[in-house]
C-alpha atoms as a PDB file:
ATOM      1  CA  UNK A   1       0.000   0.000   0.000  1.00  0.00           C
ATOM      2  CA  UNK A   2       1.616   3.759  -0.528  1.00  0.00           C
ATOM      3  CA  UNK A   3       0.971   6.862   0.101  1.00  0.00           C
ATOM      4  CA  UNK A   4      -2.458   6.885  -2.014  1.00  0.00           C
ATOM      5  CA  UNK A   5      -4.553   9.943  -0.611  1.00  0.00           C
ATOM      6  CA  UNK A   6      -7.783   7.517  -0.354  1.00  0.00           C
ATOM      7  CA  UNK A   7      -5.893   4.640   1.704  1.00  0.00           C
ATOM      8  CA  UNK A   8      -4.176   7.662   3.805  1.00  0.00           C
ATOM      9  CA  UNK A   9      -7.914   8.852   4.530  1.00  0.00           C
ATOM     10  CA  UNK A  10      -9.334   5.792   5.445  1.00  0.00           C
ATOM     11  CA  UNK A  11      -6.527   4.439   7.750  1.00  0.00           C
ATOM     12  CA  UNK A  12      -7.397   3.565  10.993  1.00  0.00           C
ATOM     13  CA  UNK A  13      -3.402   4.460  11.712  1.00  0.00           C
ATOM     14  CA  UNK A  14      -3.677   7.402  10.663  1.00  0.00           C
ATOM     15  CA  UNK A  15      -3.623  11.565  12.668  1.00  0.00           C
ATOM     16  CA  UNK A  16      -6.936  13.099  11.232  1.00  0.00           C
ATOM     17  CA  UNK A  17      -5.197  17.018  11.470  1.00  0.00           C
ATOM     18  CA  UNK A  18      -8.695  19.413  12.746  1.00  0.00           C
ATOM     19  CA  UNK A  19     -10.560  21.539  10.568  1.00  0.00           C
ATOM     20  CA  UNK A  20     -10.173  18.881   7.520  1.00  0.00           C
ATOM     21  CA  UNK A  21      -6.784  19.865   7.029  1.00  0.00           C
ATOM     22  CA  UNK A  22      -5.383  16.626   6.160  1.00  0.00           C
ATOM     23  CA  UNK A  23      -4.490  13.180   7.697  1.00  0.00           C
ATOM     24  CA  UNK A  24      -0.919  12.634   8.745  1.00  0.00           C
ATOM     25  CA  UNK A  25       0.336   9.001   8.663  1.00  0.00           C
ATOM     26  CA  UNK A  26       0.780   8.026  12.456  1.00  0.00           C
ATOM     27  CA  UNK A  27       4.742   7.326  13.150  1.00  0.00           C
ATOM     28  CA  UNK A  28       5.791   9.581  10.251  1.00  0.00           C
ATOM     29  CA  UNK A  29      10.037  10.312  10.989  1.00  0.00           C
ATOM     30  CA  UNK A  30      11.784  13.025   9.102  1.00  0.00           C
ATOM     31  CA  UNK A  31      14.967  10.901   7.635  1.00  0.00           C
ATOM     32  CA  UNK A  32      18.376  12.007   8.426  1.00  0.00           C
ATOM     33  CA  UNK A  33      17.284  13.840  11.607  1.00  0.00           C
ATOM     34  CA  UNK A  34      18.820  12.650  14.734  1.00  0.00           C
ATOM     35  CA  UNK A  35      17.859  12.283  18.092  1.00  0.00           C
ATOM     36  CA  UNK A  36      14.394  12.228  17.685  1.00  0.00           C
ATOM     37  CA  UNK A  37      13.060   9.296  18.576  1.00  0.00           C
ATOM     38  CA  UNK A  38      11.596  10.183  21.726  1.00  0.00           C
ATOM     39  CA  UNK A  39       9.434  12.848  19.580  1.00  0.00           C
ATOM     40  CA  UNK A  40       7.958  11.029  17.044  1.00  0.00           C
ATOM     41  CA  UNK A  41       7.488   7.398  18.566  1.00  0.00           C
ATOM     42  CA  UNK A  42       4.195   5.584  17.512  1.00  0.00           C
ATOM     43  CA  UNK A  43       0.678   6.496  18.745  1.00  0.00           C
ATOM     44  CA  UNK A  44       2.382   9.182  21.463  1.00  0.00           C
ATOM     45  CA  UNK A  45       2.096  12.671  22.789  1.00  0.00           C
ATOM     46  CA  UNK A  46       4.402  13.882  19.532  1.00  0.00           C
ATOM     47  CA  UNK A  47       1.267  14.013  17.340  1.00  0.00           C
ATOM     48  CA  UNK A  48      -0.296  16.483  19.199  1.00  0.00           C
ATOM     49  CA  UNK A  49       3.055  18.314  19.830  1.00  0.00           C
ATOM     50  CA  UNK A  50       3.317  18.485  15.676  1.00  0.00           C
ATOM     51  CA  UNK A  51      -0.258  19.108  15.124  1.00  0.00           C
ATOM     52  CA  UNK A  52      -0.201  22.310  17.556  1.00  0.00           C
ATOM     53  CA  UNK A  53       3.217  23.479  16.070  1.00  0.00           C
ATOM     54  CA  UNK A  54       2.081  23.287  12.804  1.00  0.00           C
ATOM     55  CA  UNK A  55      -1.368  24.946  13.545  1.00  0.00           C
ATOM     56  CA  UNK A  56       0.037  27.747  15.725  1.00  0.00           C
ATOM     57  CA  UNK A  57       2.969  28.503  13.132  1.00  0.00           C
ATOM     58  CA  UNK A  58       3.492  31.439  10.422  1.00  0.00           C
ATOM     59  CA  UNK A  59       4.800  29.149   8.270  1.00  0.00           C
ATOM     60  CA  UNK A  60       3.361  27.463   5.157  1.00  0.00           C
ATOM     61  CA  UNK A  61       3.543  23.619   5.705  1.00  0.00           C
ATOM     62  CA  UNK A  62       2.238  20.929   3.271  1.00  0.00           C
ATOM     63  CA  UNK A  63       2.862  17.397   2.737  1.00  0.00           C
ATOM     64  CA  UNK A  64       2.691  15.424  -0.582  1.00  0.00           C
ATOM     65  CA  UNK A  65       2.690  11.793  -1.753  1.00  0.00           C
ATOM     66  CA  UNK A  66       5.615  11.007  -4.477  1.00  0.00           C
ATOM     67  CA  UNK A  67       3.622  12.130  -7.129  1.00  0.00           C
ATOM     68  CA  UNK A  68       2.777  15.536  -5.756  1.00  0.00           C
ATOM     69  CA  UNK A  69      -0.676  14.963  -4.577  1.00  0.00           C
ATOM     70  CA  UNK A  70      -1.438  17.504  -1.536  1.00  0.00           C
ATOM     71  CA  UNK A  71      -1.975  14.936   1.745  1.00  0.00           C
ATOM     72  CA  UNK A  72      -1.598  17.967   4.102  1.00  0.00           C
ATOM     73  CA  UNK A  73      -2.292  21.468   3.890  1.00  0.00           C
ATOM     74  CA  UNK A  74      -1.807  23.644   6.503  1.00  0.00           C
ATOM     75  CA  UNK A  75      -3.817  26.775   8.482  1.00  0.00           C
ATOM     76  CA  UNK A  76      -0.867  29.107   7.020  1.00  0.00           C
ATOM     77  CA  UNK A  77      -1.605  27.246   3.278  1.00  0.00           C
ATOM     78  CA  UNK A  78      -5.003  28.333   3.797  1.00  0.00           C
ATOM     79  CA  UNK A  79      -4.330  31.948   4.721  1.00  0.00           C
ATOM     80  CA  UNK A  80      -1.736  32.607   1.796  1.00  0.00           C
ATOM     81  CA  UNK A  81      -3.617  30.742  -0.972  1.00  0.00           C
ATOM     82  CA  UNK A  82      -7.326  31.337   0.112  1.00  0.00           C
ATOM     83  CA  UNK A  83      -8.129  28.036  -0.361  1.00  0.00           C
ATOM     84  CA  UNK A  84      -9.542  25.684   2.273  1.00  0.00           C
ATOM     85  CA  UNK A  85      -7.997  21.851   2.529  1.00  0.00           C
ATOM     86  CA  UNK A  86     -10.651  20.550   1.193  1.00  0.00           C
ATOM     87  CA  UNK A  87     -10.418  22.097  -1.590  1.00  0.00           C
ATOM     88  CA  UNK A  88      -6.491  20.985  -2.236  1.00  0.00           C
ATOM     89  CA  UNK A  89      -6.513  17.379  -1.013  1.00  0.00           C
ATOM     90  CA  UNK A  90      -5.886  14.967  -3.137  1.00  0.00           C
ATOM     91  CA  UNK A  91      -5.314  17.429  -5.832  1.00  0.00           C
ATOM     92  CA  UNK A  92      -1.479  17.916  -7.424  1.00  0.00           C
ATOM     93  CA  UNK A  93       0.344  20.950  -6.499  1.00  0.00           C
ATOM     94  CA  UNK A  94       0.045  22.073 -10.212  1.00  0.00           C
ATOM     95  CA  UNK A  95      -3.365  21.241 -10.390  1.00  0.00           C
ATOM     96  CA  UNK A  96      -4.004  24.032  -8.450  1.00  0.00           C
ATOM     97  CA  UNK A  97      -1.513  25.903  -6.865  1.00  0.00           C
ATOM     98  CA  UNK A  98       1.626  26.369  -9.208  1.00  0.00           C
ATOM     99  CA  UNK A  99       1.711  28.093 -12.451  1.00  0.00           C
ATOM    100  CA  UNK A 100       1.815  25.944 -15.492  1.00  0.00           C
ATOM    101  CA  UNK A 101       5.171  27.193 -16.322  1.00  0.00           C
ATOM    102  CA  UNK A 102       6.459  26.034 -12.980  1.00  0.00           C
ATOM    103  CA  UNK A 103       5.173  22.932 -12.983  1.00  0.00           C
ATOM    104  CA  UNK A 104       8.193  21.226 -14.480  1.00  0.00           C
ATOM    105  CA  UNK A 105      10.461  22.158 -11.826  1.00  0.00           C
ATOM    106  CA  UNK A 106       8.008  21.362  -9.110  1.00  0.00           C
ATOM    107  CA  UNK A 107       7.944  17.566 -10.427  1.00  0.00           C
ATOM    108  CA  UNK A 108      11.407  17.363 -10.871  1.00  0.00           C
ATOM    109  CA  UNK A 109      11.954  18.853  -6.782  1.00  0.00           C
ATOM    110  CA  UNK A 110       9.805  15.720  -6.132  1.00  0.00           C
ATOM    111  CA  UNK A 111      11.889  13.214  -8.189  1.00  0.00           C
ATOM    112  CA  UNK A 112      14.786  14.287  -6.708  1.00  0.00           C
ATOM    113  CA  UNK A 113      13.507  14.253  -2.865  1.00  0.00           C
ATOM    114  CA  UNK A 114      12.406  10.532  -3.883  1.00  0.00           C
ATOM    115  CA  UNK A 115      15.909   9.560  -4.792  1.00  0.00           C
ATOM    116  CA  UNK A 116      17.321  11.097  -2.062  1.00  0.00           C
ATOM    117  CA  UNK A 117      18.913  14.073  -3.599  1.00  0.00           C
ATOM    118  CA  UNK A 118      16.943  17.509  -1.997  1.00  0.00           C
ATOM    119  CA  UNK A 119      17.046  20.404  -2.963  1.00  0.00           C
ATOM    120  CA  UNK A 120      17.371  22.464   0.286  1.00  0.00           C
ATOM    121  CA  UNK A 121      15.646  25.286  -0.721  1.00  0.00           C
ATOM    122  CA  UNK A 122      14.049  26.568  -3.287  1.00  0.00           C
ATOM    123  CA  UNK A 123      11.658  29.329  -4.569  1.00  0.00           C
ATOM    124  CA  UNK A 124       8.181  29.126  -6.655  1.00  0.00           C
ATOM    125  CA  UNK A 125       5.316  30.783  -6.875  1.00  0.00           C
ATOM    126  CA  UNK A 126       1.730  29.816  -5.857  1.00  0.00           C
ATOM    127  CA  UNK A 127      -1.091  30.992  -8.045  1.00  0.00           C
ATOM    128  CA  UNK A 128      -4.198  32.356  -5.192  1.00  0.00           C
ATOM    129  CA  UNK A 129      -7.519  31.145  -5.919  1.00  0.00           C
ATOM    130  CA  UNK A 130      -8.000  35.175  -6.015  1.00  0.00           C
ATOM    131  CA  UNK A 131      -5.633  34.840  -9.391  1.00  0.00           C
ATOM    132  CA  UNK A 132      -3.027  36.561  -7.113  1.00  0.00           C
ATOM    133  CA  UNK A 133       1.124  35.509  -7.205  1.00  0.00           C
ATOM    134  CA  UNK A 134       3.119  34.596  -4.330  1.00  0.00           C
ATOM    135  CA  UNK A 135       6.865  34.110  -4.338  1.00  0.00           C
ATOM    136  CA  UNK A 136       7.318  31.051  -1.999  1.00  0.00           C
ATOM    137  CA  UNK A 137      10.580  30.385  -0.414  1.00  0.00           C
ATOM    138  CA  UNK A 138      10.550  26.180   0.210  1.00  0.00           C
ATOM    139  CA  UNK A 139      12.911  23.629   2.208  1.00  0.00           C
ATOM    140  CA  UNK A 140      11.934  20.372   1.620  1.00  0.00           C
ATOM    141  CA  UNK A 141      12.635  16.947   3.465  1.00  0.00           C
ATOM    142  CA  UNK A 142      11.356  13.185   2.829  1.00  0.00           C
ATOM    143  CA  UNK A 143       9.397  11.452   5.272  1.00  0.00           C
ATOM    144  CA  UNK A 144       8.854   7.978   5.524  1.00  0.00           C
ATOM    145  CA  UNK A 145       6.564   5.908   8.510  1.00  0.00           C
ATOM    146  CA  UNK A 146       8.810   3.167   9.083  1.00  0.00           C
ATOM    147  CA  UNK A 147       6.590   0.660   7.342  1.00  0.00           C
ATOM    148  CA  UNK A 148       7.964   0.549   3.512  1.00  0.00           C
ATOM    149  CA  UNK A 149       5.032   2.821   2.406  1.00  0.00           C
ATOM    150  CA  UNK A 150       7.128   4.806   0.752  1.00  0.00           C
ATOM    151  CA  UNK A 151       7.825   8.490   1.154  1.00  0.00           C
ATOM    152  CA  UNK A 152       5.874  11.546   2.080  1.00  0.00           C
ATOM    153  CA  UNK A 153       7.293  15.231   0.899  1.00  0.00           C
ATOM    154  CA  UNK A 154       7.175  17.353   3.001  1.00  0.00           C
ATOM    155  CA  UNK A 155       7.579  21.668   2.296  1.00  0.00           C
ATOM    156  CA  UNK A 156       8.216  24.085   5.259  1.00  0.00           C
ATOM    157  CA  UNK A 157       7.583  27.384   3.557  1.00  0.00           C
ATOM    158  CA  UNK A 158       7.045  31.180   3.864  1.00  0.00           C
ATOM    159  CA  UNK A 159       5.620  33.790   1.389  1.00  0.00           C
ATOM    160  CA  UNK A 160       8.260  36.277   0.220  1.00  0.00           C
ATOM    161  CA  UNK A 161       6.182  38.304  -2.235  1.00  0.00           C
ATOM    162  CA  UNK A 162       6.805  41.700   0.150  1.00  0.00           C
ATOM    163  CA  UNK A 163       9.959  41.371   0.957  1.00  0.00           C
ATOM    164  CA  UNK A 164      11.002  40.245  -2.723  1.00  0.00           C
ATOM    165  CA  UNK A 165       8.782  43.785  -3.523  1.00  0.00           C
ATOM    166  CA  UNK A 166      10.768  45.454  -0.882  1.00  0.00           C
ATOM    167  CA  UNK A 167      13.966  44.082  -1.878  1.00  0.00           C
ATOM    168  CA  UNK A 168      13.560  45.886  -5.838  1.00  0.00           C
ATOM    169  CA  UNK A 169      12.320  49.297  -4.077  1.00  0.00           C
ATOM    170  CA  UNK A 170      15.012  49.745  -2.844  1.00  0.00           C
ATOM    171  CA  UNK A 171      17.324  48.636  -5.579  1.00  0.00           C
ATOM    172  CA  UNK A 172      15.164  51.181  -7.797  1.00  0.00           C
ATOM    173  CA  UNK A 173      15.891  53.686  -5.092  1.00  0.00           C
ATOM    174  CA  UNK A 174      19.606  52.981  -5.023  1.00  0.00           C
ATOM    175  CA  UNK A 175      19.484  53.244  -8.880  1.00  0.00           C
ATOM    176  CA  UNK A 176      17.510  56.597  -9.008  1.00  0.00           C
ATOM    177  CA  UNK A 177      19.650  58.175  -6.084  1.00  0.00           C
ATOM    178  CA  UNK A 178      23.198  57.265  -8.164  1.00  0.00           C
ATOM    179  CA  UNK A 179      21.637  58.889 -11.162  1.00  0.00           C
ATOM    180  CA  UNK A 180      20.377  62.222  -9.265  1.00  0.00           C
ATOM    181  CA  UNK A 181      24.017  62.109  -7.562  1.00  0.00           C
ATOM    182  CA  UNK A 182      25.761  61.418 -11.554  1.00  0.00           C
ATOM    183  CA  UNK A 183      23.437  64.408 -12.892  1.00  0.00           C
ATOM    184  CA  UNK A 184      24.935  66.613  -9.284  1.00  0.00           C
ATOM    185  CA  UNK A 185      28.135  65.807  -9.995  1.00  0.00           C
ATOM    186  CA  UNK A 186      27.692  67.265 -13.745  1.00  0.00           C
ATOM    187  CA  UNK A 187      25.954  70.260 -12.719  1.00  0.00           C
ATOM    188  CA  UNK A 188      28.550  70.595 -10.529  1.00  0.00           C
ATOM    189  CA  UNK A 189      31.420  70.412 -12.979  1.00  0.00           C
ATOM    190  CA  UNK A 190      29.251  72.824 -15.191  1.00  0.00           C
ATOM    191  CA  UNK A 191      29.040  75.834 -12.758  1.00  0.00           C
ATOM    192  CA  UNK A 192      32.697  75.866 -12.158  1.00  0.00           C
END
């Protein structure tokens, strides 16, 4: 069995996230991650720890199946995108979320968190259901339940779009200021 969205619903073994949001697979580890056992053992008190983290955070979290199907979708997701969960689940992130031209280099993020290969981070943008873009900074990590069902993706991200905005303001600004300060300078050498 994988990570199909319908078996992931249905399983008895599985965290069902509040406000529809999403089921996450009970025993889920992040791989490479040390010293963490006593967090994320079986059926404990580190469901509720993640659930509350991930509910209470500013950040955009989301977890997909191999083949990019949303499984997740988090209270931030909802807030930057303006869609609910329900909306998302089950869907592919190009389906709805990413731009067509992105979508390329979404599934090939995917392919290479699958053979083991992440990318760290990485930016893309998010299409809102308000026709809106988002720049979307994204770290990315596999995640796998122990059990051979093969891997979950996981994104931790946060929406850039003002600071990105910011960021050419002020580049304009510098640009404009060493003009005005070229055109002094000439003015200058003119009068004397």
């Amino acid at each position: 069995r994988g990570w199909d969205v319908s078996s992931v619903r249905s399983s008895r073994r599985s965290l069902q996230c509040t406000h529809g949001r999403g089921h996450l697979p009970r025993g889920i580890t992040a791989q490479g991650t040390p010293n963490m056992s006593k967090w994320t053992h079986e059926g404990g008190w580190s469901e509720e720890l993640a659930r509350l983290v991930i509910e209470r955070s500013q950040a955009l979290v989301l977890v997909t199946d191999r083949e990019g199907r949303l499984l997740f979708f988090s209270p931030r997701c909802e807030e930057t995108s303006g869609y609910t969960a329900s909306e998302v689940l089950g869907q592919r992130l190009w389906e709805r979320l990413v731009p067509p031209e992105e979508a390329d280099q979404v599934q090939r993020v995917l392919r290479a968190l699958e053979q083991g290969t992440p990318n760290g981070r990485c930016e893309g943008h998010w299409i809102t259901k308000q026709g809106e873009r988002r720049l979307i900074a994204w770290r990315e990590t596999v995640l796998s339940n122990g059990h051979g069902d093969g891997p979950c993706m996981a994104f931790i991200g946060q929406d850039i779009t003002e600071h990105r905005a910011s960021e050419a303001a002020a580049l304009d600004n510098q640009r404009r200021l060493l003009r005005l300060s070229q055109v002094l300078r000439i003015v200058q050498e003119i009068d004397h």
